[in-house]
ModelCIF file with pLDDT and N, C-alpha, C, O atoms, coordinates in Angstrom:
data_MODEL
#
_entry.id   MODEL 
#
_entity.id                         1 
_entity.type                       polymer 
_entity.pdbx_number_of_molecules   1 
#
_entity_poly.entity_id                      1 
_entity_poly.type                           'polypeptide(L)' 
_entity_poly.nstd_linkage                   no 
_entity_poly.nstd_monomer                   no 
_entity_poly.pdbx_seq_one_letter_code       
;(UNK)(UNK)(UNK)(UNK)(UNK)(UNK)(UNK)(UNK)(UNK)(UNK)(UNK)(UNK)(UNK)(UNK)(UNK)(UNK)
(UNK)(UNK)(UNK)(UNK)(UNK)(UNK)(UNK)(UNK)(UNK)(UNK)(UNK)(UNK)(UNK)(UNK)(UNK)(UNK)
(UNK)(UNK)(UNK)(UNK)(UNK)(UNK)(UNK)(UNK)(UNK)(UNK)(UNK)(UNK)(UNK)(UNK)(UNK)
;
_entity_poly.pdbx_seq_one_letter_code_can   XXXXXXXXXXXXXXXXXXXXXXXXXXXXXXXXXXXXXXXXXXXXXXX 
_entity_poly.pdbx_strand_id                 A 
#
loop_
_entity_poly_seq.entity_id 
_entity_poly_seq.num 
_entity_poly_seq.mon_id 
_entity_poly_seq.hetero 
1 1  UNK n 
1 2  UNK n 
1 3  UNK n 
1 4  UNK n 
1 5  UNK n 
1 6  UNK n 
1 7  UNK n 
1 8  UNK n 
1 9  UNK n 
1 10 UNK n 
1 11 UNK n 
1 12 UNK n 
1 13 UNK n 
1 14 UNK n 
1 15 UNK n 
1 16 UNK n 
1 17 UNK n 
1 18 UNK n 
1 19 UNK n 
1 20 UNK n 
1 21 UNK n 
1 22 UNK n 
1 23 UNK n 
1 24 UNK n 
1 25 UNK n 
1 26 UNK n 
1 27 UNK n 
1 28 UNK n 
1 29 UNK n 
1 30 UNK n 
1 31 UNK n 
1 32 UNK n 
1 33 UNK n 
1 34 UNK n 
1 35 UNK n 
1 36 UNK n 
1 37 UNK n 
1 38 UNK n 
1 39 UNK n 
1 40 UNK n 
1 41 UNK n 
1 42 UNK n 
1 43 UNK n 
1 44 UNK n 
1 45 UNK n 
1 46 UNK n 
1 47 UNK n 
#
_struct_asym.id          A 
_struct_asym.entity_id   1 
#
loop_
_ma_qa_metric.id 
_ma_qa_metric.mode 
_ma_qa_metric.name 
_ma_qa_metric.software_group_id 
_ma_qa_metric.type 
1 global pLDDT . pLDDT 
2 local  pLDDT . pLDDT 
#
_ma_qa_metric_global.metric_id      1 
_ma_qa_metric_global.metric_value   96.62 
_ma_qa_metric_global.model_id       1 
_ma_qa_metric_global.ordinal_id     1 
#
loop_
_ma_qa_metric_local.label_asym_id 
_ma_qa_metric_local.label_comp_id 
_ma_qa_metric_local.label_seq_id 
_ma_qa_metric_local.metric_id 
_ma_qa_metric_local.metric_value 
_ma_qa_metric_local.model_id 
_ma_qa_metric_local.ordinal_id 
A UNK 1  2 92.00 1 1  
A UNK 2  2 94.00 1 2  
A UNK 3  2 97.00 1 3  
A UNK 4  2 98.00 1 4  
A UNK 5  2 98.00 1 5  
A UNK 6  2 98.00 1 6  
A UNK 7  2 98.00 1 7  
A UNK 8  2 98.00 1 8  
A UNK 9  2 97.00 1 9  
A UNK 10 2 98.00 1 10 
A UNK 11 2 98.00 1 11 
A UNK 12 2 98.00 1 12 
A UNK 13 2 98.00 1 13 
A UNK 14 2 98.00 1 14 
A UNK 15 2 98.00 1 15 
A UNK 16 2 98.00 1 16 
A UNK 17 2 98.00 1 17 
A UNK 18 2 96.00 1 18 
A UNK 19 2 94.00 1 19 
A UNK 20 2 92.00 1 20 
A UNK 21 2 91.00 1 21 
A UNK 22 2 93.00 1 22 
A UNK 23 2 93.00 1 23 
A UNK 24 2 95.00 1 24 
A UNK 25 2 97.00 1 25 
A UNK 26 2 98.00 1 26 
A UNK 27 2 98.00 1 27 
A UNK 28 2 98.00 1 28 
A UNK 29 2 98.00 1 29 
A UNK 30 2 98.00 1 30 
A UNK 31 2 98.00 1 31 
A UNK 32 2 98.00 1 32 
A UNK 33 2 98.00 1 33 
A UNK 34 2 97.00 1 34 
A UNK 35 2 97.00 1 35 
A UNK 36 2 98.00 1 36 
A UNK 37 2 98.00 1 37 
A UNK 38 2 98.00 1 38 
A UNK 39 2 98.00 1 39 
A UNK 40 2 98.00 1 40 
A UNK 41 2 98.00 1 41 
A UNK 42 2 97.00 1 42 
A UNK 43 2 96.00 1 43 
A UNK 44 2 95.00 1 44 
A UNK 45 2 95.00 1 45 
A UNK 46 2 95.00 1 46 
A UNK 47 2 92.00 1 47 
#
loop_
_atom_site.group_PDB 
_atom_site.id 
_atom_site.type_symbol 
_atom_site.label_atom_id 
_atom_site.label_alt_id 
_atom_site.label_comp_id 
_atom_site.label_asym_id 
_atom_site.label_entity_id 
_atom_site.label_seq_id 
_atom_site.pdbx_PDB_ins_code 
_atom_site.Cartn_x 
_atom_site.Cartn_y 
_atom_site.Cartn_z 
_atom_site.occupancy 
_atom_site.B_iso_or_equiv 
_atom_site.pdbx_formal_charge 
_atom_site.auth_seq_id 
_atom_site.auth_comp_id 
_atom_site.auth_asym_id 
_atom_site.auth_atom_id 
_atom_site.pdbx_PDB_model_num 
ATOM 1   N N  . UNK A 1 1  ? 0.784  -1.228  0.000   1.00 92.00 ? 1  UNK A N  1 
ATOM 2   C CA . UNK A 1 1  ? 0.000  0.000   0.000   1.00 92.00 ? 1  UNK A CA 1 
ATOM 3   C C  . UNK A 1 1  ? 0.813  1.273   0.000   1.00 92.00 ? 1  UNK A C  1 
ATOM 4   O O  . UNK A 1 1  ? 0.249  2.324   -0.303  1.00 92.00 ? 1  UNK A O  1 
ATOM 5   N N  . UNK A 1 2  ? 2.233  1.259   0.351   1.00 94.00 ? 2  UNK A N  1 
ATOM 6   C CA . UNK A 1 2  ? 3.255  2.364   0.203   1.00 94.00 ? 2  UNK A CA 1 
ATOM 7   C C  . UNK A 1 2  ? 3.360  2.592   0.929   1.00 94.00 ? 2  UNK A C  1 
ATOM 8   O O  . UNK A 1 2  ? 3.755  3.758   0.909   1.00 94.00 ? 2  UNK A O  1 
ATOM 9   N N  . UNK A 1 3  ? 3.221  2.002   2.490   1.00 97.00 ? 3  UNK A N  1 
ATOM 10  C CA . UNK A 1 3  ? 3.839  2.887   3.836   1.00 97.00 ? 3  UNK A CA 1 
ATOM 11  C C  . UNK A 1 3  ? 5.413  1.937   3.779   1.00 97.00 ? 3  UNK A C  1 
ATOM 12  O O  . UNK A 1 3  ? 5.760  0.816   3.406   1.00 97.00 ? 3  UNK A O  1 
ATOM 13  N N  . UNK A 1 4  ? 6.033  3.108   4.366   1.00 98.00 ? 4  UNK A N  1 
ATOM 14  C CA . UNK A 1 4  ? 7.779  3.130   4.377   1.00 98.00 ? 4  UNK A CA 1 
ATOM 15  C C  . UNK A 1 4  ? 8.219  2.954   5.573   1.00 98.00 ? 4  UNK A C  1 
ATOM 16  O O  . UNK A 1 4  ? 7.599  3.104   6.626   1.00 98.00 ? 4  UNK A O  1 
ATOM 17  N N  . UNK A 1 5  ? 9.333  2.622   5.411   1.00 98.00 ? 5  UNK A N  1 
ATOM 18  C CA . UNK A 1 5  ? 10.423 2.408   6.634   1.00 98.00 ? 5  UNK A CA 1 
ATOM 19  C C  . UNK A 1 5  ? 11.698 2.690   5.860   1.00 98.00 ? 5  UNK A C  1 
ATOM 20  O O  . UNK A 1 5  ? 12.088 2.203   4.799   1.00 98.00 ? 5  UNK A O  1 
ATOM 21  N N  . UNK A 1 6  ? 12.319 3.713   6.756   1.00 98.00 ? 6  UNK A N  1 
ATOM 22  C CA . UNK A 1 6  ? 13.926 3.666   6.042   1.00 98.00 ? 6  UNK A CA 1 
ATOM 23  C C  . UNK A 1 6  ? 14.696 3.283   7.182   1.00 98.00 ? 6  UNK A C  1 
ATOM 24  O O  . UNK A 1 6  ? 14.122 3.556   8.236   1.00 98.00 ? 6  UNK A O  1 
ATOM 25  N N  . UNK A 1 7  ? 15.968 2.663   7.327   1.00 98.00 ? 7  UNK A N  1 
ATOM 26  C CA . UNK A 1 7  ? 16.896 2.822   8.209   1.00 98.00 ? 7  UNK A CA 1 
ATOM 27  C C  . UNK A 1 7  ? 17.543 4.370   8.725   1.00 98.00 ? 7  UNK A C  1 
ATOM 28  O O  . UNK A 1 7  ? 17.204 5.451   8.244   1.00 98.00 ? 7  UNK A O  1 
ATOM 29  N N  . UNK A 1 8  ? 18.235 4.231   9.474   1.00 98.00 ? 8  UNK A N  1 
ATOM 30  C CA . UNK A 1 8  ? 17.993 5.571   10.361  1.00 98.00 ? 8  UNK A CA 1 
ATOM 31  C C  . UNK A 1 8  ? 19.416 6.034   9.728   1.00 98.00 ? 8  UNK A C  1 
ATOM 32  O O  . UNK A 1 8  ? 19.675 7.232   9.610   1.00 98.00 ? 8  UNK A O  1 
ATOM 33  N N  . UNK A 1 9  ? 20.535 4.778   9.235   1.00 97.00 ? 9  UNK A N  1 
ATOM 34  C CA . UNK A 1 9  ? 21.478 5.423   8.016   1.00 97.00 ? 9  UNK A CA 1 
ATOM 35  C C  . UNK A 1 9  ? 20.952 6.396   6.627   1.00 97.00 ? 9  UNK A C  1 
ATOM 36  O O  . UNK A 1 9  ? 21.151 7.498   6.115   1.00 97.00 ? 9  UNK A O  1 
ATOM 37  N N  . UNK A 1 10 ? 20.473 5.651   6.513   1.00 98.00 ? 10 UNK A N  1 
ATOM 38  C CA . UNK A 1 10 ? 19.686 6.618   4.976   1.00 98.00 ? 10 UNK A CA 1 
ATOM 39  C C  . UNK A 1 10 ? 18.687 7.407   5.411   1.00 98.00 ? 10 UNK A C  1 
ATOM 40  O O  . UNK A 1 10 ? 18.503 7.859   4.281   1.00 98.00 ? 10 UNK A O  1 
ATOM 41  N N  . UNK A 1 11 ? 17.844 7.997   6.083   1.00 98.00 ? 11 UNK A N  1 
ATOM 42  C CA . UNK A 1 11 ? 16.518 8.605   6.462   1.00 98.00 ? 11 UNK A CA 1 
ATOM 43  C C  . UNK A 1 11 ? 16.930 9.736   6.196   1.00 98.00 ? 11 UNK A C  1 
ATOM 44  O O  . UNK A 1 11 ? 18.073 10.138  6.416   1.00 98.00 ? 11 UNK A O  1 
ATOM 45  N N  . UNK A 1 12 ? 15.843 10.486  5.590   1.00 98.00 ? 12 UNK A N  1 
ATOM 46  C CA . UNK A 1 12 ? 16.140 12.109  5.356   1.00 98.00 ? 12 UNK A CA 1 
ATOM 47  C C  . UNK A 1 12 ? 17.016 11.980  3.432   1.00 98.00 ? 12 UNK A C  1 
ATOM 48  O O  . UNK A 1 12 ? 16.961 12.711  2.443   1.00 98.00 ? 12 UNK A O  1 
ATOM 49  N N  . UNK A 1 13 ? 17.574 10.943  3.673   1.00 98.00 ? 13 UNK A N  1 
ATOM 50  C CA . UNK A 1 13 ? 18.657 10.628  1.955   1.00 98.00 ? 13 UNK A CA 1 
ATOM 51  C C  . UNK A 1 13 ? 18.251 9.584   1.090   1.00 98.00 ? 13 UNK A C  1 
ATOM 52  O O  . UNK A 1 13 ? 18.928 9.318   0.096   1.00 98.00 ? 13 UNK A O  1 
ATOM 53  N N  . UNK A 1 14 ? 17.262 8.992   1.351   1.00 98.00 ? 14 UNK A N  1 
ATOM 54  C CA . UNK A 1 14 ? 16.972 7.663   0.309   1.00 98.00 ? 14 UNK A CA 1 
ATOM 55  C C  . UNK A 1 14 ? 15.435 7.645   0.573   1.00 98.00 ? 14 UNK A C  1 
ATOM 56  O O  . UNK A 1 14 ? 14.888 7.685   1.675   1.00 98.00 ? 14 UNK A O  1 
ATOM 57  N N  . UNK A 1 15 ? 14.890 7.581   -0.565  1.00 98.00 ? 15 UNK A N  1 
ATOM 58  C CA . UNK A 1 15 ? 13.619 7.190   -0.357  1.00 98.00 ? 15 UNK A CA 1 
ATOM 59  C C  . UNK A 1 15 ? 13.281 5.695   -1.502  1.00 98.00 ? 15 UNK A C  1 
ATOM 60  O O  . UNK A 1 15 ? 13.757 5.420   -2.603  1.00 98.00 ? 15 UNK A O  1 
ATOM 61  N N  . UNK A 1 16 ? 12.366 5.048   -0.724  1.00 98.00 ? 16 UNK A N  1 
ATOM 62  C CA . UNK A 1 16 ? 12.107 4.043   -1.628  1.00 98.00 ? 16 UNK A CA 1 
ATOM 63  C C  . UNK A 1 16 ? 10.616 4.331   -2.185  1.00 98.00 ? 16 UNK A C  1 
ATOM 64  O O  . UNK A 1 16 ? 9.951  5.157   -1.561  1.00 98.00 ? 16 UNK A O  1 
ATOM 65  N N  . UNK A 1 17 ? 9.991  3.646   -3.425  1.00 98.00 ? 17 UNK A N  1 
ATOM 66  C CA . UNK A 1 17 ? 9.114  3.551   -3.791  1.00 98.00 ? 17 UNK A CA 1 
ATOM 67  C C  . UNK A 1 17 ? 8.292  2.351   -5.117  1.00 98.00 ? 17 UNK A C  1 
ATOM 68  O O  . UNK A 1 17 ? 8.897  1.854   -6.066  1.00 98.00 ? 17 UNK A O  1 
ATOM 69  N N  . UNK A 1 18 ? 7.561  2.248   -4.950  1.00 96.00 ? 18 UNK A N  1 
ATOM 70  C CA . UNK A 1 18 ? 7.141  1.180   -5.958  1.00 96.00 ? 18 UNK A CA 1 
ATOM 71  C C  . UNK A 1 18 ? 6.116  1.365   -7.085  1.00 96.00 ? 18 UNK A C  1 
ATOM 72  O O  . UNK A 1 18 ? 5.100  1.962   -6.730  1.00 96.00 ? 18 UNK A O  1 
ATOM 73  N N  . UNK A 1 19 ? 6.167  0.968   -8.405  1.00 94.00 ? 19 UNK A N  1 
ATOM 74  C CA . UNK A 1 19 ? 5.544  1.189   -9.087  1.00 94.00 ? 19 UNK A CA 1 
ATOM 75  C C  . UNK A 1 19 ? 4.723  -1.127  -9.286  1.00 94.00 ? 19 UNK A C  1 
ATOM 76  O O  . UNK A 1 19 ? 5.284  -2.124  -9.737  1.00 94.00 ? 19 UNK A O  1 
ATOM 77  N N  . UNK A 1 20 ? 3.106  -0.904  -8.589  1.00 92.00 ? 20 UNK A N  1 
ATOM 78  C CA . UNK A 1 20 ? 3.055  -2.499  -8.691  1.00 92.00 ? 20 UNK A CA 1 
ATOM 79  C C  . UNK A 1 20 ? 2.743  -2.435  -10.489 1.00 92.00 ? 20 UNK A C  1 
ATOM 80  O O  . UNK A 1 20 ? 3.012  -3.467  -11.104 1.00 92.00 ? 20 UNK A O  1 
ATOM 81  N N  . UNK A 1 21 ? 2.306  -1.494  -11.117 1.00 91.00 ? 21 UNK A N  1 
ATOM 82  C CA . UNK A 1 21 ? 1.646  -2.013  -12.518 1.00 91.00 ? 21 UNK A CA 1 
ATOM 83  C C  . UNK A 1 21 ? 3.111  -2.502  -13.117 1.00 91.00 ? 21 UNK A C  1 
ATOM 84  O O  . UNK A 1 21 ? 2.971  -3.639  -13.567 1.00 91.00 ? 21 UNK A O  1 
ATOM 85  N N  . UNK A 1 22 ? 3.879  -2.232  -13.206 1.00 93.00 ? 22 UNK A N  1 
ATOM 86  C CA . UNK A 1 22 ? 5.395  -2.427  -13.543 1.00 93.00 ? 22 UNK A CA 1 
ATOM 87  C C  . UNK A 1 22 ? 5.862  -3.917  -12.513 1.00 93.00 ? 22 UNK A C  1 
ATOM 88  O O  . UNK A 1 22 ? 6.041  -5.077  -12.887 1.00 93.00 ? 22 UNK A O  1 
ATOM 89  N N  . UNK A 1 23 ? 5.917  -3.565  -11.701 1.00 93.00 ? 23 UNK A N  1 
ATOM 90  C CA . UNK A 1 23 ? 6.757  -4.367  -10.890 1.00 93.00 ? 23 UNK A CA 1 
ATOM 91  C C  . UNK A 1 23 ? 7.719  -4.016  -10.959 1.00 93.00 ? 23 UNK A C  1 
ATOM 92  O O  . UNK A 1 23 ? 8.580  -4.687  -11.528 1.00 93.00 ? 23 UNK A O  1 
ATOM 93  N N  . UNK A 1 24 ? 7.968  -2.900  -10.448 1.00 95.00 ? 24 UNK A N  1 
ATOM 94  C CA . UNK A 1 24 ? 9.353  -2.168  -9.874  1.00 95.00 ? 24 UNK A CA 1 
ATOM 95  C C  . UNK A 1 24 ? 9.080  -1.854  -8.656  1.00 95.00 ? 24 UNK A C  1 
ATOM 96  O O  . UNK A 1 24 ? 7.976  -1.760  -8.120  1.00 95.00 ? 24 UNK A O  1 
ATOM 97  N N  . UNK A 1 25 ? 10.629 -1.614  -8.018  1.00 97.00 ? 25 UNK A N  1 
ATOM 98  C CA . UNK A 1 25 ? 10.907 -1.170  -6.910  1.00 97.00 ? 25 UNK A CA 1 
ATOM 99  C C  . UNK A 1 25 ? 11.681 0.078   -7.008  1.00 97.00 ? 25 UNK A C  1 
ATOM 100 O O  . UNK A 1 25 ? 12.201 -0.231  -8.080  1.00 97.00 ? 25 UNK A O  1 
ATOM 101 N N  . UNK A 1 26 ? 12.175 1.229   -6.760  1.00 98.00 ? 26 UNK A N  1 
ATOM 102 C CA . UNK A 1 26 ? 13.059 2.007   -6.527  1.00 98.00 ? 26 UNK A CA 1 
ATOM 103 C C  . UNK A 1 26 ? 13.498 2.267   -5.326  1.00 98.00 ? 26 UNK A C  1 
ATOM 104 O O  . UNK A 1 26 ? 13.066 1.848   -4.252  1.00 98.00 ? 26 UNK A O  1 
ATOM 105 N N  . UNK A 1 27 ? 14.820 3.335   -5.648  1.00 98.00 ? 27 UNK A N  1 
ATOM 106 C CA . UNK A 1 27 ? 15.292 3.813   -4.676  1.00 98.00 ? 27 UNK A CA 1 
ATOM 107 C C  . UNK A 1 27 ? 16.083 5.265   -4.936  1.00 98.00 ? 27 UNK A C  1 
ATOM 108 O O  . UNK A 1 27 ? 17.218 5.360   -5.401  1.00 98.00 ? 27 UNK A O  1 
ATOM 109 N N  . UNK A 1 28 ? 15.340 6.220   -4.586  1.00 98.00 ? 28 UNK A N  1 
ATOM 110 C CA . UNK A 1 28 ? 16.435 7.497   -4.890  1.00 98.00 ? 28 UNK A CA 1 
ATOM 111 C C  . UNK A 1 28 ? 17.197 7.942   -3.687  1.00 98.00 ? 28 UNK A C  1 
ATOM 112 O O  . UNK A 1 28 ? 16.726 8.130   -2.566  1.00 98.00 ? 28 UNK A O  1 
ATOM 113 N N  . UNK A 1 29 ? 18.515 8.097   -4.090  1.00 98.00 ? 29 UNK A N  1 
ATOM 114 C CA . UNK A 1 29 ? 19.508 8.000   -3.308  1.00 98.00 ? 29 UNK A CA 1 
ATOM 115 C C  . UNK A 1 29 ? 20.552 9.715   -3.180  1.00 98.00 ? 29 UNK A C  1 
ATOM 116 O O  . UNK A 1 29 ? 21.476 9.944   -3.961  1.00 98.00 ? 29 UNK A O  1 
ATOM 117 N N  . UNK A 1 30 ? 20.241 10.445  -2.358  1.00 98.00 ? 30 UNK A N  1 
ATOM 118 C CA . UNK A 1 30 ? 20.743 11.454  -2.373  1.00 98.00 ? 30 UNK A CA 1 
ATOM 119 C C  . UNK A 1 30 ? 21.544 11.757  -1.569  1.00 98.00 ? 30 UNK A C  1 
ATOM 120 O O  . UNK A 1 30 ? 21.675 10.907  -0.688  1.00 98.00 ? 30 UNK A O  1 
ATOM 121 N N  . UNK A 1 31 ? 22.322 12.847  -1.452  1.00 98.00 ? 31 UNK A N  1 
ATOM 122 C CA . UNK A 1 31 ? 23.213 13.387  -0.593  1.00 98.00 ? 31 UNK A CA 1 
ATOM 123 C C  . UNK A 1 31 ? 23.977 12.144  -0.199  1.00 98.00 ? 31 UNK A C  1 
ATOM 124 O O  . UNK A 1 31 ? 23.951 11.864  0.999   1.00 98.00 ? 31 UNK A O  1 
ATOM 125 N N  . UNK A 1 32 ? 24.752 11.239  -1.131  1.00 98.00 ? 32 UNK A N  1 
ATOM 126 C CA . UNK A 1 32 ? 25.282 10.089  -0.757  1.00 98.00 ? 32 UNK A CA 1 
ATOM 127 C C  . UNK A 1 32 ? 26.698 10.290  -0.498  1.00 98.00 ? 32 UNK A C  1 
ATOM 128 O O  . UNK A 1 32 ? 27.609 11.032  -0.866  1.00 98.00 ? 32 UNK A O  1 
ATOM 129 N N  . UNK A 1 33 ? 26.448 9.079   0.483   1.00 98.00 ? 33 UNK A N  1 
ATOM 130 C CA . UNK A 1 33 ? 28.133 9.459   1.486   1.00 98.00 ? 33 UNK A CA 1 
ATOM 131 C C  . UNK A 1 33 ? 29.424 8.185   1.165   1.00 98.00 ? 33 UNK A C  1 
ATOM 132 O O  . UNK A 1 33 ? 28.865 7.104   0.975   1.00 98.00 ? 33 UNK A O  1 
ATOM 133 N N  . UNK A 1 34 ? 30.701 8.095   1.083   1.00 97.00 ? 34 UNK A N  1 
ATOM 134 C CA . UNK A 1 34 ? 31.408 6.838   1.113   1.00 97.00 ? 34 UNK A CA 1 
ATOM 135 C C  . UNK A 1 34 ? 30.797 6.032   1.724   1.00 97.00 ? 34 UNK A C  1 
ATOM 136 O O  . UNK A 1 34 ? 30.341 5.127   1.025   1.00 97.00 ? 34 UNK A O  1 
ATOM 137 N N  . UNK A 1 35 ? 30.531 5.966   3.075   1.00 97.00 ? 35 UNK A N  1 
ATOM 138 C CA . UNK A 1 35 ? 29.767 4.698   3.307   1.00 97.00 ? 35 UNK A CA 1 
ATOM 139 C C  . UNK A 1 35 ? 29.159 4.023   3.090   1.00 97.00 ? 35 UNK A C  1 
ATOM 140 O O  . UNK A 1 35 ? 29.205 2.846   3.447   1.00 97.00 ? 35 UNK A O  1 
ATOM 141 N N  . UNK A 1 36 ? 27.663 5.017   1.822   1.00 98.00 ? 36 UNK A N  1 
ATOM 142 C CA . UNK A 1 36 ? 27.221 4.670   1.132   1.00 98.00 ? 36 UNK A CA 1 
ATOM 143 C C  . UNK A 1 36 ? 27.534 3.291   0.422   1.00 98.00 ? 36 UNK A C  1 
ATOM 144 O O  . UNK A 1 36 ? 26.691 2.397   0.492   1.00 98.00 ? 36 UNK A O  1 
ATOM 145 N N  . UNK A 1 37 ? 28.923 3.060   -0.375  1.00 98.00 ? 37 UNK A N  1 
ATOM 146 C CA . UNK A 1 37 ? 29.352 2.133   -1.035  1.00 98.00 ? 37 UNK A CA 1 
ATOM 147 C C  . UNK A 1 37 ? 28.650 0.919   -0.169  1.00 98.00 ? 37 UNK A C  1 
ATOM 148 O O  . UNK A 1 37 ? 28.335 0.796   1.015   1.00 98.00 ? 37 UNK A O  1 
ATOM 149 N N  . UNK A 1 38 ? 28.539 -0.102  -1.597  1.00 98.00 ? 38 UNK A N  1 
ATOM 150 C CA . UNK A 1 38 ? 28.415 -0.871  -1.613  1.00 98.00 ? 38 UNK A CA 1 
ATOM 151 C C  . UNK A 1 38 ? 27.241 -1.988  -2.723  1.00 98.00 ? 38 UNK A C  1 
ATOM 152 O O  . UNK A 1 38 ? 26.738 -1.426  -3.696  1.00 98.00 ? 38 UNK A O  1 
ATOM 153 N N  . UNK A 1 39 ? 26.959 -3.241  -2.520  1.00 98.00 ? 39 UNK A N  1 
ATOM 154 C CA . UNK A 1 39 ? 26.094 -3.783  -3.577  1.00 98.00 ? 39 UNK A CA 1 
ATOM 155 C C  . UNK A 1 39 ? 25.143 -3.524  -3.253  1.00 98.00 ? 39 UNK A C  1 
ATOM 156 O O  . UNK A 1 39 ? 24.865 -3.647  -2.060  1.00 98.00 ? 39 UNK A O  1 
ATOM 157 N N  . UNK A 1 40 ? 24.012 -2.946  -4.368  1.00 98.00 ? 40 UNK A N  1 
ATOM 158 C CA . UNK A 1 40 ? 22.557 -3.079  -3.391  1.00 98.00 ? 40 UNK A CA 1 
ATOM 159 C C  . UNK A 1 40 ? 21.483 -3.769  -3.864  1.00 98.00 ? 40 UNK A C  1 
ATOM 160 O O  . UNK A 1 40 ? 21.101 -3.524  -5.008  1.00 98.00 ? 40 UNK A O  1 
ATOM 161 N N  . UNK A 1 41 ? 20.861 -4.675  -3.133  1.00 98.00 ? 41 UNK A N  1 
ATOM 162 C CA . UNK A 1 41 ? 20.126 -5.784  -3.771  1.00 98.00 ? 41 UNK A CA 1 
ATOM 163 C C  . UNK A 1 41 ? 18.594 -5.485  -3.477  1.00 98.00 ? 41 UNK A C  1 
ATOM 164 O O  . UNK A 1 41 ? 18.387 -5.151  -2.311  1.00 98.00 ? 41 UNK A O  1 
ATOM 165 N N  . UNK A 1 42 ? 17.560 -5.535  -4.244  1.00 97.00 ? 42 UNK A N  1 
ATOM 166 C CA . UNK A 1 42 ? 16.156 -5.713  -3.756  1.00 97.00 ? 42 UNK A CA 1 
ATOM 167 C C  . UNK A 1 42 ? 15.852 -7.259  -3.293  1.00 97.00 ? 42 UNK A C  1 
ATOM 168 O O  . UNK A 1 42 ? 16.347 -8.333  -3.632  1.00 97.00 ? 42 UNK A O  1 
ATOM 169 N N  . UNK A 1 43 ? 15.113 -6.998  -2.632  1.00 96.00 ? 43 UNK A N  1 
ATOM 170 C CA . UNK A 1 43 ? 14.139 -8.536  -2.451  1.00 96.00 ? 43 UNK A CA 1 
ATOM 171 C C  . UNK A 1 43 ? 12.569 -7.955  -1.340  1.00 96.00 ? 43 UNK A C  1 
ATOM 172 O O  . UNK A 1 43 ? 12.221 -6.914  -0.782  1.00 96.00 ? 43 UNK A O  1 
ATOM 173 N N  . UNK A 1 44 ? 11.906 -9.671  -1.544  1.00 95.00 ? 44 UNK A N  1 
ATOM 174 C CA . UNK A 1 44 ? 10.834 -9.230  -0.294  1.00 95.00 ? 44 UNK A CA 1 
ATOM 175 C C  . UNK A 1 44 ? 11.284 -9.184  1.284   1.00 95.00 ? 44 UNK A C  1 
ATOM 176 O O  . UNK A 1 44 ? 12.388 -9.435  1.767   1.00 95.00 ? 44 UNK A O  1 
ATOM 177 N N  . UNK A 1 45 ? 10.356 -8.877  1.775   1.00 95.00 ? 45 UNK A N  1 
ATOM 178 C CA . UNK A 1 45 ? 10.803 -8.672  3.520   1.00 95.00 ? 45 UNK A CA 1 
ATOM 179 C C  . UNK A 1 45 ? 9.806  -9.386  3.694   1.00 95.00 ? 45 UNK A C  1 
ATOM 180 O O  . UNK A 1 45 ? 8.672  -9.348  3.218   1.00 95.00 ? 45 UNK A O  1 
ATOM 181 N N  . UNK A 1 46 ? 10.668 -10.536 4.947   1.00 95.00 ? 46 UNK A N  1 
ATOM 182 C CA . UNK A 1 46 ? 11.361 -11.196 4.796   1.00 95.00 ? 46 UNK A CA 1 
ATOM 183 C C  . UNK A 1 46 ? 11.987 -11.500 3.616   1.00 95.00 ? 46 UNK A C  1 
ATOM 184 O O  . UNK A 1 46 ? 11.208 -11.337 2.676   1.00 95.00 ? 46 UNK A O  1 
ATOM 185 N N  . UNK A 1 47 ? 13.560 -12.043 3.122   1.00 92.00 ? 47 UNK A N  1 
ATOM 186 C CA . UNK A 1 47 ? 13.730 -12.124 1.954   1.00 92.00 ? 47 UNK A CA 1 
ATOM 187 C C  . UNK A 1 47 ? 13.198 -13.636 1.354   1.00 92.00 ? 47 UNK A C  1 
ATOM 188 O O  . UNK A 1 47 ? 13.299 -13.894 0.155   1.00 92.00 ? 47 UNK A O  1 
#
């Protein structure tokens, strides 16, 4: 239904969102930091 949860690393800098007619997921990712790095994988929650 689109309610969110971000981790309290990204909050305020990443938002997620979904398109279901597609079947996509996103993620816009701003004000990104080195730590940032890394792989980033979708899946369901639980995976």
């Amino acid at each position: 239904g689109g309610s969110t949860f971000h981790a309290n690393s990204v909050k305020g800098r990443f938002t997620i969102s979904r398109d279901n007619a597609k079947n996509t997921v996103y993620l816009q990712m701003n004000s990104l930091k080195p730590e940032d790095t890394a792989v980033y994988y979708c899946n369901r929650v639980p995976s």
